[in-house]
Structure formats: C-alpha cells, structure tokens
Protein backbone atom coordinates (compact mmCIF):
# COMPACT_ATOMS: atom_id res chain seq x y z
CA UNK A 1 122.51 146.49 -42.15
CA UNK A 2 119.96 144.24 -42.30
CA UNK A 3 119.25 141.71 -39.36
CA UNK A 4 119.27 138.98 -41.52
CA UNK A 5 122.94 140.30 -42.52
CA UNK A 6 124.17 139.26 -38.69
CA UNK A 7 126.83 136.44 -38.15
CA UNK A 8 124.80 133.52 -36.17
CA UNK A 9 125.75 134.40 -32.69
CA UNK A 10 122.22 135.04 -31.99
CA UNK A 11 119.76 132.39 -31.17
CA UNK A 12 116.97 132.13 -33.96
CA UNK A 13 114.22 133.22 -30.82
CA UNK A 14 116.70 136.52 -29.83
CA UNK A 15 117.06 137.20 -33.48
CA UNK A 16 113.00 137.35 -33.73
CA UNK A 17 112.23 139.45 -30.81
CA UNK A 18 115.11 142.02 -32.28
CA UNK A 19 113.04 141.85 -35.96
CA UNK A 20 110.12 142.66 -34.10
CA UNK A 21 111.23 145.63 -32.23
CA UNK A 22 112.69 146.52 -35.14
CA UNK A 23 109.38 146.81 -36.82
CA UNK A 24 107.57 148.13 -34.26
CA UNK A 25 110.38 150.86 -33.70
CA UNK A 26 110.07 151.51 -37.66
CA UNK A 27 106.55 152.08 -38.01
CA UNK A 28 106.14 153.90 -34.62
CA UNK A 29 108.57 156.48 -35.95
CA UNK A 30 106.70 156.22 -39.50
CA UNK A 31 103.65 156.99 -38.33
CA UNK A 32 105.05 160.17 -36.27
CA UNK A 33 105.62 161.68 -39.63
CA UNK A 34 109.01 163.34 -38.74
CA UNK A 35 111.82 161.09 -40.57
CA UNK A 36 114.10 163.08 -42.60
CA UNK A 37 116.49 160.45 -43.57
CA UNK A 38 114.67 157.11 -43.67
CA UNK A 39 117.55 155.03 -44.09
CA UNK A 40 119.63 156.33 -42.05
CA UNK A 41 116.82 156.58 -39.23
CA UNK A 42 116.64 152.58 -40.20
CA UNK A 43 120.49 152.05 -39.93
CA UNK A 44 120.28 154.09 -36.28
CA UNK A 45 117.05 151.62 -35.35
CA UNK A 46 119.09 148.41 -36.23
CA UNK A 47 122.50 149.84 -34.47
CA UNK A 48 120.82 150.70 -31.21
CA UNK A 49 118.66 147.15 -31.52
CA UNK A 50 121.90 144.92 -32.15
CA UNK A 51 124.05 146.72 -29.74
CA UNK A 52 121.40 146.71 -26.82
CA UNK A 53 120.82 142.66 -27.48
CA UNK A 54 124.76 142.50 -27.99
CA UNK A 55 124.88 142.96 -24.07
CA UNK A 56 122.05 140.86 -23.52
CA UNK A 57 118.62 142.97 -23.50
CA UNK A 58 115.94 140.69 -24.27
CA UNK A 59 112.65 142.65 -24.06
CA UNK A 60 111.65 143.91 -27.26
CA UNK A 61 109.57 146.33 -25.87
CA UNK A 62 112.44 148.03 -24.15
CA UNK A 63 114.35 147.21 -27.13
CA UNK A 64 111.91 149.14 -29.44
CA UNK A 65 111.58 152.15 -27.30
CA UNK A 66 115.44 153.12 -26.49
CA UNK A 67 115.77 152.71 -30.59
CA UNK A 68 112.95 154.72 -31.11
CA UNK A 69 114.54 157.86 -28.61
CA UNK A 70 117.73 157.04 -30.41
CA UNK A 71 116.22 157.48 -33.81
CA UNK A 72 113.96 160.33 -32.71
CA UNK A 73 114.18 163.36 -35.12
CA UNK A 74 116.30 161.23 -37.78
C-alpha cells in the first residue's frame, strides 16, 4: 500500500507529515543495511505509519521511529 492509495480521510498536511516519516523511516532502515524483505519491511513501515495517524499521532518524528522498531530486522 502506497500512501497515495489511502481514501481522503486524511487532511492533505497529515497525509505529508505521514510521507515524510515514511521516508525517513525507509532510508533510516536502508542505510542500516539489515532488510531482508524490502517490501515487506515497506508494507510494515506504511501499516505502523497509517495505523499510528489513524488514532491521531501527528509527529512524524515519533511516527518514523515506532515504524522503524516495528520494521526492525524485516
């Protein structure tokens, strides 16, 4: 699933803070060398992003980093 896949029951501002955690989450885990399963481990990052904004978390930094312990060793 792609973010830009999601009905609009995001506002266009909460939708761009979860891209860029999203990003930031992807190339933090890139650059730790240890993905086994890059799309999955990019599935899991958009999952734990859209379900953590789904109950209203709005920092992308905290955003990035519980997707990134999710994802961790994907």
């Amino acid at each position: 699933m792609r973010l830009e896949e999601l009905p609009n029951i995001y506002k266009a501002e909460t939708l761009s803070l979860m891209g860029r955690a999203l990003e930031q989450a992807w190339q933090e885990l890139k650059s730790k060398g240890e993905l086994k399963d890059e799309d999955g481990a990019k599935r899991k990052l958009t999952r734990t992003i859209v379900a953590l904004a789904s109950v209203g978390e709005t920092d992308s930094r905290k955003l990035k980093n519980f997707a990134v312990n999710a994802t961790a060793g994907r």
